[in-house]
N, C-alpha and C. Protein backbone atom coordinates (compact mmCIF):
# COMPACT_ATOMS: atom_id res chain seq x y z
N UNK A 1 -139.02 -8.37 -93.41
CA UNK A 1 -138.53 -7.10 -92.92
C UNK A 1 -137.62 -7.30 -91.71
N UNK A 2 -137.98 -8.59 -91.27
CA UNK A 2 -136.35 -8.53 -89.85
C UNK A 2 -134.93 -8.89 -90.28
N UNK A 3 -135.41 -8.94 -91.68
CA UNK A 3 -133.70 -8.52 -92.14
C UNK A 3 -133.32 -7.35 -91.71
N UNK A 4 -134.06 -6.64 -92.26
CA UNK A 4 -133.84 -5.37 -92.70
C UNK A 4 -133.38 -4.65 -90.95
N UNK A 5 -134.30 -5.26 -89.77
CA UNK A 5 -133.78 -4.66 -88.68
C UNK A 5 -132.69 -5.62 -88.24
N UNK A 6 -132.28 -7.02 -88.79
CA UNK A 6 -130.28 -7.16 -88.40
C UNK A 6 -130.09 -6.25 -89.01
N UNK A 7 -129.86 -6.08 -89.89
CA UNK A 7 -128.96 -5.04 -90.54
C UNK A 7 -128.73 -3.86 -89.45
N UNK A 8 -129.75 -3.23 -89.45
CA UNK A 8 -130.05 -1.95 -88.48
C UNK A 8 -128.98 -2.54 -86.71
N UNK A 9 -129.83 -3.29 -86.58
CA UNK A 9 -129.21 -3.48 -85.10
C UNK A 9 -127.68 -3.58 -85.25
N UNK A 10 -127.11 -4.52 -86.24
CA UNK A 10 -126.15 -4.73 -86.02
C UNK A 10 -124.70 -3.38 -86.11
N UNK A 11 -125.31 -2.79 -87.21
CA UNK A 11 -124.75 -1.11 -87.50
C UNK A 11 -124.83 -0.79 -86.20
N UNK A 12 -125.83 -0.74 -85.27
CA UNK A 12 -125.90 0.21 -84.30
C UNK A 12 -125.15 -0.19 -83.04
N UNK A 13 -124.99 -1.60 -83.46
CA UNK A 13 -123.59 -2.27 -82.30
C UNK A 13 -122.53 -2.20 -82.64
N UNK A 14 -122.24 -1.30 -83.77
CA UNK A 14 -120.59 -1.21 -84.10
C UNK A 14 -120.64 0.68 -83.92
N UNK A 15 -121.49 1.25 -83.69
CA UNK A 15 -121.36 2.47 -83.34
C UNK A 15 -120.33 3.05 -82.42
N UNK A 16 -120.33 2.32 -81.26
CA UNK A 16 -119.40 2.53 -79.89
C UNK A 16 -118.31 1.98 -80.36
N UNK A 17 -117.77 1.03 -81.11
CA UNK A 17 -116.18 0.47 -81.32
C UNK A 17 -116.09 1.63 -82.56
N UNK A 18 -116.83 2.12 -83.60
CA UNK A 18 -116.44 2.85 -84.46
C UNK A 18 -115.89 4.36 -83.93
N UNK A 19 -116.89 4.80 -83.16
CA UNK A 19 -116.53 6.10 -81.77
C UNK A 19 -114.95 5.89 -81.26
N UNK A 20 -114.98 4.97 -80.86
CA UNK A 20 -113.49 4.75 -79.56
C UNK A 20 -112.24 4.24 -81.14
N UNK A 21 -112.53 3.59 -82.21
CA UNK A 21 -111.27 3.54 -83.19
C UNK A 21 -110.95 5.07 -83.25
N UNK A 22 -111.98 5.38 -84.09
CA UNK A 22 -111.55 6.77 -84.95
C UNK A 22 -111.36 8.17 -83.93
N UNK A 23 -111.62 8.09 -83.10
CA UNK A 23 -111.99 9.11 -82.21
C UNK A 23 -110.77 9.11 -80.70
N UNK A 24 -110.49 8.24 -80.33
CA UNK A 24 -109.70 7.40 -79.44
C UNK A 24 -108.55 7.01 -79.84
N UNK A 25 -108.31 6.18 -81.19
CA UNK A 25 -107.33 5.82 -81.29
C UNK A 25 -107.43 4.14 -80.99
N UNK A 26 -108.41 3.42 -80.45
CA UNK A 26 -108.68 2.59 -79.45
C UNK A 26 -108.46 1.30 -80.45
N UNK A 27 -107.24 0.21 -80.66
CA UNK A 27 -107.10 -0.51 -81.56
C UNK A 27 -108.28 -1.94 -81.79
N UNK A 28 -108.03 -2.10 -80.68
CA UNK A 28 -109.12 -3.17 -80.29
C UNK A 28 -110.31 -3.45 -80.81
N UNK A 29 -110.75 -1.84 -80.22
CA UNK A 29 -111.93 -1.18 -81.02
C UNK A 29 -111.84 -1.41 -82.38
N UNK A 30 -111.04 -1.26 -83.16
CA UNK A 30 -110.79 -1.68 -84.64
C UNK A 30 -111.25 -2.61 -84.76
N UNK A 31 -110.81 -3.93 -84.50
CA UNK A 31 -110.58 -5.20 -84.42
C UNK A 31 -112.22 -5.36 -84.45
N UNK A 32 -112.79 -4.78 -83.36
CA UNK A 32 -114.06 -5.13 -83.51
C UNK A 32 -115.05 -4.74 -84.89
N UNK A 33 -114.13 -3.36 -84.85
CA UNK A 33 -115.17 -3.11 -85.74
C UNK A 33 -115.26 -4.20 -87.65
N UNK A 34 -114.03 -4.17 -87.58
CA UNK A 34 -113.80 -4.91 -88.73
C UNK A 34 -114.43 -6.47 -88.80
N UNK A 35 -114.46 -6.78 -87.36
CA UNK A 35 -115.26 -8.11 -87.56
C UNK A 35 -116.45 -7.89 -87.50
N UNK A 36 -117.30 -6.76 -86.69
CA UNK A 36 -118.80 -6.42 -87.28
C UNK A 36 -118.92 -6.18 -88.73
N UNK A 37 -118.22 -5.66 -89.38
CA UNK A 37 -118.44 -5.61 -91.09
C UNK A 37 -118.15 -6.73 -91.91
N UNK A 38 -117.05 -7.50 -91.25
CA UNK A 38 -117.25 -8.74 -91.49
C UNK A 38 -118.40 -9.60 -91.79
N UNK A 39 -119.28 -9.52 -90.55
CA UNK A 39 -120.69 -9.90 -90.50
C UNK A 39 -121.50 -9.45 -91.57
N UNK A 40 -121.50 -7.80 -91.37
CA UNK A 40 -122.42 -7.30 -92.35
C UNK A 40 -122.14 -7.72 -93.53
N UNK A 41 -121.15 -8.01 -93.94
CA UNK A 41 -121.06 -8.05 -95.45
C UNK A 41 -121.60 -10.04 -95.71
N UNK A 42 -122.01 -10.94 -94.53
CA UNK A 42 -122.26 -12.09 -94.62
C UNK A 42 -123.04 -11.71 -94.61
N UNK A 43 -124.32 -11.05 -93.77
CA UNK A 43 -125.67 -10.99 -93.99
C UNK A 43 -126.01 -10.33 -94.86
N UNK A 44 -125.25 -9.24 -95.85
CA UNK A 44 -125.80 -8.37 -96.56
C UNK A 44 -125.67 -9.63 -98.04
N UNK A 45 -124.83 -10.58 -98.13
CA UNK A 45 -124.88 -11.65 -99.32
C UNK A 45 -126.17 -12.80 -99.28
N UNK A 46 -126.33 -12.94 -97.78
CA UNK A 46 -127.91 -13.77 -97.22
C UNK A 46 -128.66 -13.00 -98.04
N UNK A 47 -129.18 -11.85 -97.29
CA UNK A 47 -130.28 -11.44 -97.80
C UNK A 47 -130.14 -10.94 -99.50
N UNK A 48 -129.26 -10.65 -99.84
CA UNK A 48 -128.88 -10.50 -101.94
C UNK A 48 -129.74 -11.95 -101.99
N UNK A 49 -129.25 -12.95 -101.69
CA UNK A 49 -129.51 -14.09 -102.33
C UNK A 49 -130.83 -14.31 -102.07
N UNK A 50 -131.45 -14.00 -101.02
CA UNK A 50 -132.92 -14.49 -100.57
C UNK A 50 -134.06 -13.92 -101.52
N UNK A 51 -133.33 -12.03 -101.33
CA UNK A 51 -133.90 -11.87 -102.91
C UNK A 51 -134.24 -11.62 -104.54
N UNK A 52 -132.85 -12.38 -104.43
CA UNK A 52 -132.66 -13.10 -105.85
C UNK A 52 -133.62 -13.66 -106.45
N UNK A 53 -133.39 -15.15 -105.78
CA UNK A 53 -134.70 -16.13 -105.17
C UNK A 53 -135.83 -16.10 -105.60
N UNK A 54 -136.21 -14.79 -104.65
CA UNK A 54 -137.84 -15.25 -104.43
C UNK A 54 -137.62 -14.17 -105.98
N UNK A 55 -137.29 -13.45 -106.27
CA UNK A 55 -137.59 -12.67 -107.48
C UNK A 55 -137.75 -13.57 -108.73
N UNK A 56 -136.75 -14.50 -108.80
CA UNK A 56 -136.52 -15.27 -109.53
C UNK A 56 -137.83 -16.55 -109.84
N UNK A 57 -137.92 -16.92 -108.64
CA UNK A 57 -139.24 -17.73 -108.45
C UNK A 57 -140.55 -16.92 -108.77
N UNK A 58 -140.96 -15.88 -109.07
CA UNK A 58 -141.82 -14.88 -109.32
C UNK A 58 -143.22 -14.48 -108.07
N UNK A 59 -142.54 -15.18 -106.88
CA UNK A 59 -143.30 -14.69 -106.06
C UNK A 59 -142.88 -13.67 -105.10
């Protein structure tokens, strides 16, 4: 389950750069935000695969 809270945390650290892009105008802010989803979309293929895996292994 502490996947499940990266996931969470990390969404909730792109909150404030997502606020100041869309809202602001704030480019930077972009920049960030696109490399936090960046991330997410690496951890969101970790955890696919982890439970692939264990599904696969039948435990």
């Amino acid at each position: 389950m502490s996947r499940f809270a990266q996931v969470k945390d990390l969404i909730l650290s792109l909150e404030g750069d997502f606020e100041k892009f869309y809202d602001k105008g704030n480019q930077a802010a972009g920049t960030r935000v696109r490399g936090g989803l960046q991330q997410l979309k690496t951890l969101a293929q970790e955890i696919r695969t982890e439970v692939q895996d264990k599904k696969n292994s039948g435990k």
